[in-house]
Protein backbone atom coordinates (compact mmCIF):
# COMPACT_ATOMS: atom_id res chain seq x y z
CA UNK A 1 -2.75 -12.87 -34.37
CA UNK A 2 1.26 -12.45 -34.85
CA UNK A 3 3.61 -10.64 -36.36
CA UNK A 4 5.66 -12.73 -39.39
CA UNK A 5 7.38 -12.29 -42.71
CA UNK A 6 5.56 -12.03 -45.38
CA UNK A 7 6.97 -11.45 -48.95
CA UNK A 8 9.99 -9.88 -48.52
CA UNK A 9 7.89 -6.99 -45.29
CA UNK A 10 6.77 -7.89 -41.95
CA UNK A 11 2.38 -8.69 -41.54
CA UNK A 12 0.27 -7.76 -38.44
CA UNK A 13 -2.03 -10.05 -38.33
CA UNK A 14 -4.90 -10.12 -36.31
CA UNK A 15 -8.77 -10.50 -35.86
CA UNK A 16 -10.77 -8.02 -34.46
CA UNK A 17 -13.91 -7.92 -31.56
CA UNK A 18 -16.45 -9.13 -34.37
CA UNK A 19 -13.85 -11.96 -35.18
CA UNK A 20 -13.28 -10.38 -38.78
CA UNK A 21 -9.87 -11.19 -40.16
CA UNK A 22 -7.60 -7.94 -40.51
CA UNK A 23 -4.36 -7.88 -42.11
CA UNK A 24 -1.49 -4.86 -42.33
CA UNK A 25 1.90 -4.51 -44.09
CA UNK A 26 5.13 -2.85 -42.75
CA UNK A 27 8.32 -2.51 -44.14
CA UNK A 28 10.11 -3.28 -40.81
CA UNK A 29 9.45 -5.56 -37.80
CA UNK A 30 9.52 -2.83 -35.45
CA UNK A 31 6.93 -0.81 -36.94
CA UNK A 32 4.71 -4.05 -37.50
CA UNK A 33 4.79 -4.82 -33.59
CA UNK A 34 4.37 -0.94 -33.10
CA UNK A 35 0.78 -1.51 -35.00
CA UNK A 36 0.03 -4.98 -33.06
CA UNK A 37 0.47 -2.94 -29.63
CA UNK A 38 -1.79 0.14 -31.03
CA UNK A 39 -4.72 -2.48 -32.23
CA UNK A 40 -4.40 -4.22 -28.83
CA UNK A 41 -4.14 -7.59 -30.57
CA UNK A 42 -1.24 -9.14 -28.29
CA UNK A 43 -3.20 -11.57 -26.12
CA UNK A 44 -5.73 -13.88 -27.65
CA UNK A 45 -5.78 -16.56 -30.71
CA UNK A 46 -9.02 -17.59 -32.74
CA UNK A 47 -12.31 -15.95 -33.17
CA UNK A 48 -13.78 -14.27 -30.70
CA UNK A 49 -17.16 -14.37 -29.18
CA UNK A 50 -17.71 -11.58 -27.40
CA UNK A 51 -20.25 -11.99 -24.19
CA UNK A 52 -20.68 -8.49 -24.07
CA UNK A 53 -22.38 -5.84 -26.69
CA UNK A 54 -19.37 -5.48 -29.18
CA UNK A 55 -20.81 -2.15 -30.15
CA UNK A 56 -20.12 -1.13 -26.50
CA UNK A 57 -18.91 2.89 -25.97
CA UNK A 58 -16.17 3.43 -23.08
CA UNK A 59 -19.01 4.68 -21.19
CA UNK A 60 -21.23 2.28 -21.54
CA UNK A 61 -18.67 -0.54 -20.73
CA UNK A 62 -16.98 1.55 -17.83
CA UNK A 63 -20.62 1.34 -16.17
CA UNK A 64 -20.85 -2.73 -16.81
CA UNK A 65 -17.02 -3.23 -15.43
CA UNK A 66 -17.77 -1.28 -12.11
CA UNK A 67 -20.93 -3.37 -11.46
CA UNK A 68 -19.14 -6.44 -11.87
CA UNK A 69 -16.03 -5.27 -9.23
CA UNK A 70 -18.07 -4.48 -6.52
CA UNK A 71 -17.26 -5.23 -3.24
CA UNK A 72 -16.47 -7.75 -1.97
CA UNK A 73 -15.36 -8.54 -5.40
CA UNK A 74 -12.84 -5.30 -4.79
CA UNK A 75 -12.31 -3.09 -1.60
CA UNK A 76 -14.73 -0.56 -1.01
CA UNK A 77 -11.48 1.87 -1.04
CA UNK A 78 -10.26 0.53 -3.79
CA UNK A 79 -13.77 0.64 -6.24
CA UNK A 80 -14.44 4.25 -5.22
CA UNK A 81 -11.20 5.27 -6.36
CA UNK A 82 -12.00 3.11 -9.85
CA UNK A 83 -15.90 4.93 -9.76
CA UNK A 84 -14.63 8.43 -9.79
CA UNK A 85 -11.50 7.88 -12.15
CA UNK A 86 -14.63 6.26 -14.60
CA UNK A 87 -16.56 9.27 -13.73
CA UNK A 88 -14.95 12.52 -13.25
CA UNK A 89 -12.33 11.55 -16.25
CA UNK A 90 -12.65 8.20 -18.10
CA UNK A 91 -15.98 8.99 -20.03
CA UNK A 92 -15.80 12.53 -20.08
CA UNK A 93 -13.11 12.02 -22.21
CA UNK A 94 -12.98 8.12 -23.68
CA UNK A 95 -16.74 8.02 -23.40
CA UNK A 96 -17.60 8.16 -26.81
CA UNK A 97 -14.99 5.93 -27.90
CA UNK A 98 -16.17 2.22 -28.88
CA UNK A 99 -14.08 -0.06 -27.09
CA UNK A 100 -12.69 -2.16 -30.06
CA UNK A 101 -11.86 1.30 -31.70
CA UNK A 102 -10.23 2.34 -28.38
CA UNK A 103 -6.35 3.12 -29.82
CA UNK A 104 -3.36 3.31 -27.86
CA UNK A 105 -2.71 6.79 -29.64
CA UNK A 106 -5.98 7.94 -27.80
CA UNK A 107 -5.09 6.46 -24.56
CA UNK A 108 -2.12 8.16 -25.00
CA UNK A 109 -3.47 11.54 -25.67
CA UNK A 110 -5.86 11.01 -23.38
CA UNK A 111 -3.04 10.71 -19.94
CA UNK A 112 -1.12 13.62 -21.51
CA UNK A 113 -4.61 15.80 -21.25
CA UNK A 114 -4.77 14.91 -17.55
CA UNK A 115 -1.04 15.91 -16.80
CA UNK A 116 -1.56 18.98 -18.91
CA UNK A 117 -5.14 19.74 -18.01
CA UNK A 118 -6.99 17.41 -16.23
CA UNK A 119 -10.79 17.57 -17.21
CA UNK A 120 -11.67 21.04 -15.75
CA UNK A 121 -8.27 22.86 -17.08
CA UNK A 122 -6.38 22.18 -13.95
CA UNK A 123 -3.18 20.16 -14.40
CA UNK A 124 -3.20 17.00 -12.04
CA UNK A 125 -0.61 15.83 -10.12
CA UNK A 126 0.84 12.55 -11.00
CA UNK A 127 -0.42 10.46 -7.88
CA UNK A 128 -4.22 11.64 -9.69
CA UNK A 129 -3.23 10.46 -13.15
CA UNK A 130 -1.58 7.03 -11.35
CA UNK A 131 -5.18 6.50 -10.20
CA UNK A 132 -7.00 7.44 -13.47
CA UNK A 133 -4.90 4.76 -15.67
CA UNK A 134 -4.87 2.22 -13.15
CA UNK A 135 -8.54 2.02 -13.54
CA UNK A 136 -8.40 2.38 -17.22
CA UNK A 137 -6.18 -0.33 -17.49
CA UNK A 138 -7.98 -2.61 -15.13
CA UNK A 139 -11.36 -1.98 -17.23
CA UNK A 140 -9.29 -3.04 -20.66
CA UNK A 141 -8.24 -6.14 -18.98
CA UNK A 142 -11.59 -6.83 -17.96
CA UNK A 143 -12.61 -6.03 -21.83
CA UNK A 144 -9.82 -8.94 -22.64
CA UNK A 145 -11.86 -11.13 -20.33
CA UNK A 146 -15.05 -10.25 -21.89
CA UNK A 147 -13.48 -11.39 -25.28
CA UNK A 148 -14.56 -7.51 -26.21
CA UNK A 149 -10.78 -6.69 -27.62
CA UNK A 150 -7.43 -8.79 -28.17
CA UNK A 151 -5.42 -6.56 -25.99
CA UNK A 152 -4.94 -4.16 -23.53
CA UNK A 153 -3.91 -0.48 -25.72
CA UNK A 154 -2.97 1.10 -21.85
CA UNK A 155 -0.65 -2.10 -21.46
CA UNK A 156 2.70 -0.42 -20.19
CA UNK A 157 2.03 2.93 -20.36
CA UNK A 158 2.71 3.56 -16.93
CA UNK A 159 6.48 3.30 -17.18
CA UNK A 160 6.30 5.70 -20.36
CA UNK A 161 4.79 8.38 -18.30
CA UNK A 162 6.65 7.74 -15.58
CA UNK A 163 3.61 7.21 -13.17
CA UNK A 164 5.16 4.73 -10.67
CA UNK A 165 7.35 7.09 -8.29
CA UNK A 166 10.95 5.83 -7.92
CA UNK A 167 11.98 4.14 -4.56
CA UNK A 168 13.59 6.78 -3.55
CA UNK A 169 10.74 9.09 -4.03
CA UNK A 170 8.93 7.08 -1.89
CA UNK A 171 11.21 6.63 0.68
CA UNK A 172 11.81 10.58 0.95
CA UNK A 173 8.17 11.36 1.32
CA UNK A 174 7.73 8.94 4.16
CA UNK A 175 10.47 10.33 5.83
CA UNK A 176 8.55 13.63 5.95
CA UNK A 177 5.93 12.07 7.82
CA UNK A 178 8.18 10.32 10.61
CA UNK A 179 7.62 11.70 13.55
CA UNK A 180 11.24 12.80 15.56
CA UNK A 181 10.91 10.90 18.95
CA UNK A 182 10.94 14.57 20.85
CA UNK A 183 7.10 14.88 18.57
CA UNK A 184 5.47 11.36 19.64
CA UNK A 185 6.75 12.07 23.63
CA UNK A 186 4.76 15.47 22.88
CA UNK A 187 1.47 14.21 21.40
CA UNK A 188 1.46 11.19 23.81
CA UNK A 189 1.32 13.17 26.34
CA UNK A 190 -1.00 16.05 24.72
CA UNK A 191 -3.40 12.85 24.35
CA UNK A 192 -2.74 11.64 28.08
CA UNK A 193 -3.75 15.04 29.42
CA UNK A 194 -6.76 15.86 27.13
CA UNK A 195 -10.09 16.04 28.99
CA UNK A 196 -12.41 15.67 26.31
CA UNK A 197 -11.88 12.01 25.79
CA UNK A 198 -9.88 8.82 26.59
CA UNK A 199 -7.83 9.10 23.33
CA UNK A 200 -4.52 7.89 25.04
CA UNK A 201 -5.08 4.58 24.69
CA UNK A 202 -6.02 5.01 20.53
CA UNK A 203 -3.17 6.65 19.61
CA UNK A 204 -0.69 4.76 21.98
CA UNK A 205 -2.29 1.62 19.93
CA UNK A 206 -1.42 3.77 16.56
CA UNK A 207 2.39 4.54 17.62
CA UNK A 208 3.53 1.47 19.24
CA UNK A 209 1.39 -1.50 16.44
CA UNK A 210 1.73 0.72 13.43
CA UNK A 211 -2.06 -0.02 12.53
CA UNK A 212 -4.03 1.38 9.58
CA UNK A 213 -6.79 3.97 10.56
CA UNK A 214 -9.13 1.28 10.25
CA UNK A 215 -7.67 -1.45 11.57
CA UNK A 216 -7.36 -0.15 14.85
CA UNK A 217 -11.17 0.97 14.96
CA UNK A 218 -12.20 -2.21 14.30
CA UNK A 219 -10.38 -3.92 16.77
CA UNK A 220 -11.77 -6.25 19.79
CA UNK A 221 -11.86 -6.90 23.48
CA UNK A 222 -10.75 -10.88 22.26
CA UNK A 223 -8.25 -9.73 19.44
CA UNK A 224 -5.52 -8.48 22.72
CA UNK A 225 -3.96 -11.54 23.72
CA UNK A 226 -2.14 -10.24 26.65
CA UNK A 227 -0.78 -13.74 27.40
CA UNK A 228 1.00 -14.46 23.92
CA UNK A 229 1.63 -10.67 23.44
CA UNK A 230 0.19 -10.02 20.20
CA UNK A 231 -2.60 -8.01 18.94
CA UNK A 232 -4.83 -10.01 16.09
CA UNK A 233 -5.82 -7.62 13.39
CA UNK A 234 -8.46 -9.31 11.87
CA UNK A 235 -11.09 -6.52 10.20
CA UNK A 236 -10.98 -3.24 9.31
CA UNK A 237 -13.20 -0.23 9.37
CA UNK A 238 -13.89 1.57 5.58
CA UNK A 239 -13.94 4.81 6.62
CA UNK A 240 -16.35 6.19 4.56
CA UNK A 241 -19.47 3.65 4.86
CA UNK A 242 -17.69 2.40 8.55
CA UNK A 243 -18.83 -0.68 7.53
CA UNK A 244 -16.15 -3.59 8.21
CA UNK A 245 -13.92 -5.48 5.63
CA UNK A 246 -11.02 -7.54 5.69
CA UNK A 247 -7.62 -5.43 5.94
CA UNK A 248 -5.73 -4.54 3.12
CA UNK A 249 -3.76 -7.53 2.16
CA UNK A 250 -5.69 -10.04 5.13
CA UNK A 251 -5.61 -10.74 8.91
CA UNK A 252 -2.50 -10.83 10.57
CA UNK A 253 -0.77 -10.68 14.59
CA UNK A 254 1.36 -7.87 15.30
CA UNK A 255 3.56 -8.11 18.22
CA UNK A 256 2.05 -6.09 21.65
CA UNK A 257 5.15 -3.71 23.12
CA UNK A 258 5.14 -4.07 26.77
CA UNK A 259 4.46 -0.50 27.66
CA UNK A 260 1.34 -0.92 24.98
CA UNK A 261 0.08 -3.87 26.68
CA UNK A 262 0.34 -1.84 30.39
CA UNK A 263 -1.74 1.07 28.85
CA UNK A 264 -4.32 -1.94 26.54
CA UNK A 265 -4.54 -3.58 29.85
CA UNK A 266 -5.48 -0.60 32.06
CA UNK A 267 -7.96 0.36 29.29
CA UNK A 268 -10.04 -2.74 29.31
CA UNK A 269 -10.21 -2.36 33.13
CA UNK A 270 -11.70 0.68 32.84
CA UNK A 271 -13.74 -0.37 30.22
CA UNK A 272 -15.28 -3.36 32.76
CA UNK A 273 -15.74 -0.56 35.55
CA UNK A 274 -17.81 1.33 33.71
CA UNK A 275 -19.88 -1.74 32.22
CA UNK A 276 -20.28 -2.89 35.66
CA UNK A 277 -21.26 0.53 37.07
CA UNK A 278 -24.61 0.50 34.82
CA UNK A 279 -25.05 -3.05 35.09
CA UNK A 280 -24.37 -3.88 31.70
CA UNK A 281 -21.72 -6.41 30.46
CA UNK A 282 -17.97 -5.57 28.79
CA UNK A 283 -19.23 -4.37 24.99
CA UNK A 284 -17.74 -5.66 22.28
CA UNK A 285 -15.01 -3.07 21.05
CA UNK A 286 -11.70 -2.39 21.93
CA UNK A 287 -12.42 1.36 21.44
CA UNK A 288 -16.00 2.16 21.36
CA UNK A 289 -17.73 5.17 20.84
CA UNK A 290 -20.06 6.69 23.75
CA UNK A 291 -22.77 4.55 21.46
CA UNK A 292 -21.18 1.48 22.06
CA UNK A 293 -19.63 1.47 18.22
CA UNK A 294 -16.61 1.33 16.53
CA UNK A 295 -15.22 5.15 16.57
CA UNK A 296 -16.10 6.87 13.59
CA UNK A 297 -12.61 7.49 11.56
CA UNK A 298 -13.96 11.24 11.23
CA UNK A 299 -14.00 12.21 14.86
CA UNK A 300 -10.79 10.21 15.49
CA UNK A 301 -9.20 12.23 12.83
CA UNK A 302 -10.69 15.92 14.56
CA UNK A 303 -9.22 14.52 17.51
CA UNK A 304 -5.93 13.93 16.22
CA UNK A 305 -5.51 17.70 15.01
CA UNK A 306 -6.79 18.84 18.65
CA UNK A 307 -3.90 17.27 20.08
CA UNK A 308 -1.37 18.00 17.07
CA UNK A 309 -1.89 21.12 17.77
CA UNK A 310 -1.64 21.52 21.59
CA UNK A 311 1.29 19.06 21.04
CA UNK A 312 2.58 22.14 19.04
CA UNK A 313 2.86 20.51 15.50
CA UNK A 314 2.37 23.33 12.49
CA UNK A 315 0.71 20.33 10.92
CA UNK A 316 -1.94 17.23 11.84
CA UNK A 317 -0.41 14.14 12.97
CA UNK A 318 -2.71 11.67 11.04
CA UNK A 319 -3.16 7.98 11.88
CA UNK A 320 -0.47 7.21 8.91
CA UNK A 321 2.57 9.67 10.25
CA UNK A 322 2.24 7.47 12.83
CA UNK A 323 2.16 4.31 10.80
CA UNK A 324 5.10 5.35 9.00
CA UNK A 325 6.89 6.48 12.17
CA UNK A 326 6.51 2.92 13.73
CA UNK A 327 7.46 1.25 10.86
CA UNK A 328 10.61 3.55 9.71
CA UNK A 329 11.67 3.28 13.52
CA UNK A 330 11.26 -0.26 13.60
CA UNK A 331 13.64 -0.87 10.56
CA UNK A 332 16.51 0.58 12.00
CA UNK A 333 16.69 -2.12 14.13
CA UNK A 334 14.75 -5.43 12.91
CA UNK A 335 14.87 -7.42 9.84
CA UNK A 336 13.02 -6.53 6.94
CA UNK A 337 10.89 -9.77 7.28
CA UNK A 338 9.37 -8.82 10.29
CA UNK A 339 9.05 -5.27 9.70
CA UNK A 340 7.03 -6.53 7.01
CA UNK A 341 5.08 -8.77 9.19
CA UNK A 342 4.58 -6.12 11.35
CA UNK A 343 3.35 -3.62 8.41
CA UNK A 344 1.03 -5.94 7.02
CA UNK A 345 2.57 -5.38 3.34
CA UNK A 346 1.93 -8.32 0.33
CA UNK A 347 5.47 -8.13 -0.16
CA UNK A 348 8.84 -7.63 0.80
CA UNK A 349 9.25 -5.48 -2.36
CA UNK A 350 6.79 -2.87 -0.64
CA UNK A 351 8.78 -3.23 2.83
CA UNK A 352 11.99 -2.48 1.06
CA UNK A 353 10.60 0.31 -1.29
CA UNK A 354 8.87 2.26 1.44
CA UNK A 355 11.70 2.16 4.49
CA UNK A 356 14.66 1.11 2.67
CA UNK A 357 16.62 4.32 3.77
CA UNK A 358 15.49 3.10 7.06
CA UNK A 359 17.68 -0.56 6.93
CA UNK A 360 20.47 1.41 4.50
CA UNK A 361 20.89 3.93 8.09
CA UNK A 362 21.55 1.13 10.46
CA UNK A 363 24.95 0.13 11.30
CA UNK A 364 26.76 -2.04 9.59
CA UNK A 365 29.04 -4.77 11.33
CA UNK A 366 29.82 -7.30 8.57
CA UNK A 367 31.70 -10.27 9.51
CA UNK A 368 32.89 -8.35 12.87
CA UNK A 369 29.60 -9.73 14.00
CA UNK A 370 30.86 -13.33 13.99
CA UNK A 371 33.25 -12.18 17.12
CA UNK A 372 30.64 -11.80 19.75
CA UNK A 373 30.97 -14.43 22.22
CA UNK A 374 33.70 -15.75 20.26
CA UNK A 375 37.60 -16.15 20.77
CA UNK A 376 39.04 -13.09 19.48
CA UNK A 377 42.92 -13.07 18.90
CA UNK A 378 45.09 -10.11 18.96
CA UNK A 379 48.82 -10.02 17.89
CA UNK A 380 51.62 -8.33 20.30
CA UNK A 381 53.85 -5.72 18.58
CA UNK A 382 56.80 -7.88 19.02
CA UNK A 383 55.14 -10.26 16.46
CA UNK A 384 56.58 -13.74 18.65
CA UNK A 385 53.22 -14.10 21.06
CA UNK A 386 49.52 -13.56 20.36
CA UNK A 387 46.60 -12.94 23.44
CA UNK A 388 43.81 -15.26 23.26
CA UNK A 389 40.92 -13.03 24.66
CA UNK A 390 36.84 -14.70 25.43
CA UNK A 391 34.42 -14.14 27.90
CA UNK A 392 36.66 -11.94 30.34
CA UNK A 393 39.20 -14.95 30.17
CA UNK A 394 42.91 -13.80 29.04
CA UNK A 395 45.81 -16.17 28.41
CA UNK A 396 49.09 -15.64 26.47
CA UNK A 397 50.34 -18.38 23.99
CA UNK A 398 52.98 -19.27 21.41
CA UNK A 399 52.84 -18.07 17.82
CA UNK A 400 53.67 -21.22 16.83
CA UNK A 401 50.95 -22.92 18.14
């Protein structure tokens, strides 16, 4: 499979899924690479030996692909998104396709429908269509795997239709969910004063750790280290089946703020006077339900707009305003290392993209910095003496010296 010279033109060539030889002319280079990225023959030398049905439709291979990612192959979250991209748009549309006649021409077509049109005739927004071609493009790489095709015919297409939003897209529409410090004092104490649970605690744990939804429901009585000061996030809570995973990118410690570890403290002695009132021992959750579960993420999301609303928002306060308030306030004054710590990102790439106006805002010192605790020397107008000035200390000296 390559592209070369070939008397006097430029030759694509390339086998295809049955491992038949295949052969096209161009009259430029350009145009021959054009047709090597349409066939999808980038990746793979020699015959292939497909170990799936190389007659396979787009439908029938989309239903294969999502059996083999299942969880805990891929997060729950993650494979639902993937199931209803395959199902509400992929094979409605690609279905009837054969993958090894899949074209990037119809892949093509096919995003430019969903901007357009979607499925149903309603435009989608490009967040949707983000989800729809990741999924497409994961199940063509899988097809690569499979030996099924050469190449992936999505490969790239992303950046043509501009799916990725900018960083400072992303950076503006987390600002919109920061919280202003006058709205967190408001639905603290909105969840302080609510009589219809003990919800403080929850979303103190949510402002002050910067916790996912699910990560702080499936939090322990052992994961607060009170001693150490740091919380251990070490499962999650999938919000749709409730059963527990690993978090997003893996377990991690998140430093415990010292009015957070007051409140976590106070909690779990409430928590042991009520055990010990029915004779029962200290339950296993951090924040159980009146069941002795982990809270469903439902009724801590109700919650939440009870106490949005008497904290006089227009708009819920959901678990991630307050995610992205913690961790836009904490890069105004920390490093973006431990902000990503903190955050629980794979990257610092993802720290920087998300709350990079946050560390642009901060003051900057430069090498004025390098003065604190330091000699600092000031010359006298008359230009013959300089003042030595450190620590409170103030002497006067020759300019000569």
């Amino acid at each position: 499979m390559a592209v070369f010279r070939w008397k006097g033109k430029w030759a694509h060539d390339y086998r295809d899924a049955t491992g038949t030889r295949k052969r096209t002319v161009h009259e430029t280079r350009d145009e021959a690479k054009a047709e090597e990225q349409r066939t999808g023959s980038t990746r793979r030398r020699g015959r292939l030996r497909p170990s799936v049905d190389p007659r396979s439709t787009v439908a029938e291979y989309a239903l294969h692909w999502l059996e083999t990612i299942r969880p805990p192959v891929l997060k729950r979250k993650a494979h639902r998104a993937h199931r209803l991209a395959v199902q509400n748009y992929i094979i409605p549309r690609l279905g009837k396709f054969r993958v090894t006649e899949l074209r990037r021409s119809d892949v093509t077509a096919f995003l430019t429908g969903c901007q357009r049109q979607g499925v149903s005739g309603r435009a989608l927004e490009r967040a949707s269509v983000r989800v729809i071609y990741s999924a497409l493009r994961a199940m063509l790489n899988a097809a690569i795997d499979d030996e099924l095709v050469t190449g992936n015919v999505a490969a790239k297409l992303g950046r043509k239709f501009k799916l990725q939003p900018t960083a400072h897209e992303q950076q503006a529409a987390t600002e919109q969910r920061v919280l202003e410090p006058g709205g967190r004092r408001a639905l603290l104490e909105a969840a302080r004063a609510d009589g219809e649970g003990a919800w403080f605690p929850l979303v103190l744990t949510y402002d002050r750790a910067g916790l996912r939804c699910g990560e702080a429901l499936a939090l322990e009585v052992s994961d607060v280290r009170f001693e150490a000061r740091k919380l251990r996030v070490r499962y999650a809570i999938d919000e749709e089946t409730g059963e527990r995973e690993t978090p997003k990118h893996g377990p991690r410690e998140v430093d415990l703020s010292p009015g957070l570890a007051d409140v976590l403290e106070a909690h779990l002695s409430g928590l042991e006077a009520a055990a010990a009132a029915t004779g029962t021992k200290l339950g296993r959750w951090l924040f159980p339900s009146e069941a002795g579960t982990p809270l469903d993420a439902g009724n801590v999301r109700r919650a939440l707009r009870r106490l949005s609303k008497a904290a006089g928002f227009s708009e819920p306060v959901t678990p991630q305003d307050l995610r992205h308030t913690f961790g836009s306030t904490l890069a105004t004054v920390e490093l973006p290392q431990y902000v990503q710590q903190q955050m629980g990102h794979r990257d610092i790439n993802t720290t920087m993209k998300i709350y990079g106006s946050a560390f642009n805002a901060r003051p900057r010192r430069g090498v004025a910095l390098m003065d604190d605790g330091m000699l600092r020397v000031a010359r006298r107008s008359s230009g013959d003496r300089v003042v030595t000035i450190g620590r409170g200390r103030t002497r006067e000296v020759d300019a000569s010296d």
